[in-house]
Structure formats: structure tokens, C-alpha cells
Protein backbone atom coordinates (compact mmCIF):
# COMPACT_ATOMS: atom_id res chain seq x y z
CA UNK A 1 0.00 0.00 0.00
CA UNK A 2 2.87 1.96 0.34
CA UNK A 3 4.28 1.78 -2.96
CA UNK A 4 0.94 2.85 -4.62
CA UNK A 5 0.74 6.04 -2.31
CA UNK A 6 4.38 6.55 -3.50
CA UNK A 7 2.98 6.09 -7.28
CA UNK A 8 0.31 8.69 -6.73
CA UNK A 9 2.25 11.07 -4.45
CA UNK A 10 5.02 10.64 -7.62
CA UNK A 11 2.25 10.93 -10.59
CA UNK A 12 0.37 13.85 -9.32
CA UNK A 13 3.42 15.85 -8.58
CA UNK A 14 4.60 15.21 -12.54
CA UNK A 15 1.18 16.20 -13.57
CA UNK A 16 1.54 19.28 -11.06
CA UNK A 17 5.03 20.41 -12.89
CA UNK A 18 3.31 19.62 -16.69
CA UNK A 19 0.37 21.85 -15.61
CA UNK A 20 3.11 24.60 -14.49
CA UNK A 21 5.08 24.41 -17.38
CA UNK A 22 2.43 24.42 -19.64
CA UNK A 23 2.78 27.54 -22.24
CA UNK A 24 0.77 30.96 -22.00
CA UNK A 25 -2.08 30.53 -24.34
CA UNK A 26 -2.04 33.51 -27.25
CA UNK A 27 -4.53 36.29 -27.69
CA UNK A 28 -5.94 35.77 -30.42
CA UNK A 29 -5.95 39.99 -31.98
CA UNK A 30 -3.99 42.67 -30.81
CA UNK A 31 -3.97 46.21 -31.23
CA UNK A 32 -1.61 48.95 -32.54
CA UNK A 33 -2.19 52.81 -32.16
CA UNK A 34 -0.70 54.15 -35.00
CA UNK A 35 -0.47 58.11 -35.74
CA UNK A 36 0.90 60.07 -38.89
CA UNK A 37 0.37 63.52 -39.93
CA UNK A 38 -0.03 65.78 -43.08
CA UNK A 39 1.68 68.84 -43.34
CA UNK A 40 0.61 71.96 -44.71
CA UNK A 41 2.81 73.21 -47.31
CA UNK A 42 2.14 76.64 -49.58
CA UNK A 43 0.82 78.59 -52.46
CA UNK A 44 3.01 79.05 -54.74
CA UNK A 45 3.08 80.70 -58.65
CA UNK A 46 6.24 80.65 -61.26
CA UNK A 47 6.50 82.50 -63.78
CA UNK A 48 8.58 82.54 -66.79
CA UNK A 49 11.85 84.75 -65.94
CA UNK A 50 12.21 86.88 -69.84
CA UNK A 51 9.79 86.46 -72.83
CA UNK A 52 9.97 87.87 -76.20
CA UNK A 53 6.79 88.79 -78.05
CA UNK A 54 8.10 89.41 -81.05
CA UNK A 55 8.21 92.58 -83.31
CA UNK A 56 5.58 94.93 -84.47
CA UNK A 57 5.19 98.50 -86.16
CA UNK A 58 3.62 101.73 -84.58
CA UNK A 59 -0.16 101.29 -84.74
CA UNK A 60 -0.54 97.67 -85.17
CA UNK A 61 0.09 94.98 -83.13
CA UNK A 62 2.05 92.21 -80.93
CA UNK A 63 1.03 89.57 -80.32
CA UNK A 64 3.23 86.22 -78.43
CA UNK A 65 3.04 83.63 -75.56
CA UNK A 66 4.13 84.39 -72.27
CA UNK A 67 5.33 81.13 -71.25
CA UNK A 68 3.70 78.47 -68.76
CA UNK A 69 2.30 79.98 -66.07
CA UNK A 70 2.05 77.56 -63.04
CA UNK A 71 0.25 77.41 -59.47
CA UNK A 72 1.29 74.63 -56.90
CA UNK A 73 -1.05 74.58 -54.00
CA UNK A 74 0.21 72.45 -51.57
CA UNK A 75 -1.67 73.50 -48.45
CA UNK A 76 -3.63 70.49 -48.22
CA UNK A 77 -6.49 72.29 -46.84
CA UNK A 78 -10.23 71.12 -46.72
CA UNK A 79 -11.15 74.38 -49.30
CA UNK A 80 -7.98 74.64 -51.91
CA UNK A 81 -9.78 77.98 -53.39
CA UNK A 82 -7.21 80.65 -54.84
CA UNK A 83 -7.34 83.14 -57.42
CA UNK A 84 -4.38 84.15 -59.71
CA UNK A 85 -4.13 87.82 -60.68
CA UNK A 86 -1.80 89.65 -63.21
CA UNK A 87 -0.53 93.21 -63.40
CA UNK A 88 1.91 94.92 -65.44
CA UNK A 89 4.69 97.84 -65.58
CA UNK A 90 4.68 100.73 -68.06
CA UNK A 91 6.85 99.38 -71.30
CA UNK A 92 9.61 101.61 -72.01
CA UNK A 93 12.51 102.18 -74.45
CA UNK A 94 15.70 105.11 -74.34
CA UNK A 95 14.39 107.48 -72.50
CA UNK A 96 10.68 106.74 -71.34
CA UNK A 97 9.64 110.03 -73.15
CA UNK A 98 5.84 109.13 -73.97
CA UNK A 99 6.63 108.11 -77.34
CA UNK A 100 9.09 106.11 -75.61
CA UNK A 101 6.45 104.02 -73.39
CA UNK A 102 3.50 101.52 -74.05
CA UNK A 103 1.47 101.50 -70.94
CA UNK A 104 -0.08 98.59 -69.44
CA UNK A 105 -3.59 99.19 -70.67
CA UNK A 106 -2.67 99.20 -73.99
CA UNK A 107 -1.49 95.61 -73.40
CA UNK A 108 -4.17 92.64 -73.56
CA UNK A 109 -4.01 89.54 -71.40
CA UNK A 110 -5.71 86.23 -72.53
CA UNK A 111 -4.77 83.41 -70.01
CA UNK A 112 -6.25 80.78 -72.40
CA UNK A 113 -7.51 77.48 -71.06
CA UNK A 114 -5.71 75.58 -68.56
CA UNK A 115 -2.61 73.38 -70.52
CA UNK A 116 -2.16 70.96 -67.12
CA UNK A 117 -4.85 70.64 -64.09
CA UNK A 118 -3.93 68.53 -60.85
CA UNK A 119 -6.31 67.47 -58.17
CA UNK A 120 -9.93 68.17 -57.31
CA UNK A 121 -12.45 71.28 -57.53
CA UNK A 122 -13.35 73.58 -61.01
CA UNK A 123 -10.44 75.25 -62.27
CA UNK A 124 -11.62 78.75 -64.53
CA UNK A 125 -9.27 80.99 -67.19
CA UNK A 126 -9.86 84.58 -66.70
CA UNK A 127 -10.10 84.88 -70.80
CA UNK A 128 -11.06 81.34 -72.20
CA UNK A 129 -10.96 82.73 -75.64
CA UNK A 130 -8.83 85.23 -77.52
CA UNK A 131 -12.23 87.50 -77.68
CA UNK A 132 -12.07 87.71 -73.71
CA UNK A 133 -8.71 89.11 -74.20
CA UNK A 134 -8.87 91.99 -71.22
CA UNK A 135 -5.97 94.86 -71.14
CA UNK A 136 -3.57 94.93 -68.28
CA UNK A 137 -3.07 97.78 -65.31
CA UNK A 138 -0.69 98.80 -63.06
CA UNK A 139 -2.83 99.01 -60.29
CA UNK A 140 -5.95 96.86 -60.77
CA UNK A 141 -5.51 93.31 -61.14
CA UNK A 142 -6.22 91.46 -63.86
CA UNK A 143 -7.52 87.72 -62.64
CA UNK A 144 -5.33 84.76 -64.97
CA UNK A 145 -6.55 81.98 -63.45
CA UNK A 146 -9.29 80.62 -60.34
CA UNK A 147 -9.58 77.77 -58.53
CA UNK A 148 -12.73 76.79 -56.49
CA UNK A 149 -13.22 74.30 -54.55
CA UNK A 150 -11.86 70.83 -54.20
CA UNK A 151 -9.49 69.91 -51.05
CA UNK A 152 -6.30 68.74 -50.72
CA UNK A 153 -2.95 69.73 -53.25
CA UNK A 154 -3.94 71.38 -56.70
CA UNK A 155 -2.04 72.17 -59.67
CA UNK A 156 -2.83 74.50 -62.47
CA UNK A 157 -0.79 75.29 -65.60
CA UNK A 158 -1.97 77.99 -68.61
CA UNK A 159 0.68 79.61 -71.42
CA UNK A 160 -0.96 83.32 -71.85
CA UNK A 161 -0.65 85.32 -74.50
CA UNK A 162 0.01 89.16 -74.70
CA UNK A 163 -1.52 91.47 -77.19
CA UNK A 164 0.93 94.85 -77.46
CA UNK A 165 -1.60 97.52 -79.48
CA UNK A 166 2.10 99.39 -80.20
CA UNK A 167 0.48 103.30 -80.16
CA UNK A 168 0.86 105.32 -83.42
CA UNK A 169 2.88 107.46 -81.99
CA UNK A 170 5.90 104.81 -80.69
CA UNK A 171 9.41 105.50 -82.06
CA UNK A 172 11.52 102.28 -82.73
CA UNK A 173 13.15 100.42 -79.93
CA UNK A 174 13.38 97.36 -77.45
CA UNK A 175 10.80 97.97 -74.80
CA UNK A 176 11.04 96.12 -71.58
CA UNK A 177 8.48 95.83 -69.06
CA UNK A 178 7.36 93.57 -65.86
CA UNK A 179 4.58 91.40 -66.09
CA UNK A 180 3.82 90.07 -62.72
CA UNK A 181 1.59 87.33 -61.61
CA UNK A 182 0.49 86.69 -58.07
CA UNK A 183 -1.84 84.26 -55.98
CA UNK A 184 -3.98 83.75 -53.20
């Protein structure tokens, strides 16, 4: 009798240590908080640096591409709106007597339609067509280019083209100007 209480002291303790070192039974999901972020970036507009339009005789006219004009809006906000607006400096050659100048107004702007569009939301020209050519000003902007709507990053690209009415009373010369485009 003592040999079986040995055999069950000696079986129970086994099972005891098999129970103990058993292994931890698995979940069977687990989670994982995970975070990121967007960043805002900017509005931005380029520009061609120097254009040539070309040549012309008093009382006619010039007309010539500008060169792709491009907006990056990279704000990645939930209402990407922005206007682009263009204004101009008085032309001028030797002297800037007034036969020397061709001011702004005397200069048409037709953005054209858009050459490139990125992203979401209705992207207008200011002149679709060569008939909504408008002239340029100094001081009142002219608007190139909107952008309503959408959300997010946008991208908008249009070539414009410049209409010099050269006055009657222009002597010969290279005029140079500034034509500036902004957004916002």
C-alpha cells in the first residue's frame, strides 16, 4: 500500500510540474495605435523669368506667348480655393519720353484654357478665348486663373498670350516691361 501512495504522491506531482510548465495561451488579436500627420505646405506661382513677343510696327500689333504659367497649392487644406491675378509695368525704351512708353492698358491679357490641371475642384481661365482678351493695369488686377473648390494639393498650368496695341505714336526700340503674376 505503500508503494501505490508513492505512485500517486510521484504521478500527481509530474502532472503538477506539466500543468506549471504548460505555455501561455495567445490572444488571439492585438492592437496597434498608429499616428501620422499631413503637413501643410504653400501657395506658390512661377512665372517665366524673360519672354519675347516678337516685333511689331507703330499702330498695329504684338502679339506672343508668355510662357507656362504655373500654381502649386500644396496647403492640403479642406477648401484649396485661390485666385491668380496679373498686373503689369509701363513698357519703355531710351528714355521713357511718352513716345518712348506703351502703358499697361494698352497691353491685352488672354490666359487661355488651362494646358495641365492637378487634383480636385473647377479650375476657370480669366479669358477662355482670344475674344475675352482683357488689357492689363498697373494698379488693378487682372484675374489669370481661379480655382474653387476641391481639397487637398492642386495644380494648375496655362501659357498666356500678350496682345501689345504698339500706339501710333511709338518711335523704334526694345521695350522692356514687368509682367507680374500673383496668388492667393
Amino acid at each position: 500500500m505503500r508503494t501505490a501512495k508513492i505512485c500517486l504522491a510521484g504521478a500527481a506531482a509530474a502532472a503538477m510540474v506539466g500543468f506549471l510548465a504548460a505555455p501561455a495561451a495567445a490572444a488571439p488579436t492585438d492592437d496597434t495605435t498608429t499616428t501620422f500627420e499631413v503637413l501643410a505646405g504653400t501657395l506658390d506661382i512661377v512665372a517665366p523669368a524673360t519672354a519675347d513677343l516678337g516685333t511689331g510696327a507703330p499702330g498695329g500689333t504684338i502679339t506672343g506667348q508668355l510662357g507656362t504659367v504655373t500654381v502649386t497649392d500644396s496647403r492640403a487644406s479642406d477648401d484649396a480655393s485661390w485666385i491668380a491675378s496679373v498686373t503689369a509695368t509701363v513698357f519703355q525704351t531710351g528714355t521713357a519720353s511718352p513716345p518712348e512708353t506703351v502703358l499697361p492698358e494698352e497691353i491685352d491679357y488672354w490666359s487661355g484654357p488651362a494646358t495641365a490641371t492637378t487634383g480636385t475642384g473647377t479650375f476657370t481661365p480669366g479669358q477662355a478665348a482670344a475674344g475675352d482678351a482683357a488689357p492689363l493695369s498697373s494698379v488693378t488686377p487682372l484675374t489669370a486663373f481661379t480655382h474653387t473648390g476641391g481639397t487637398g494639393g492642386n495644380t494648375a498650368e496655362w501659357n498666356p498670350t500678350l496682345v501689345v496695341n504698339v500706339p501710333l505714336d511709338s518711335i523704334a526700340g526694345g521695350y522692356t516691361g514687368t509682367v507680374t503674376h500673383s496668388v492667393a
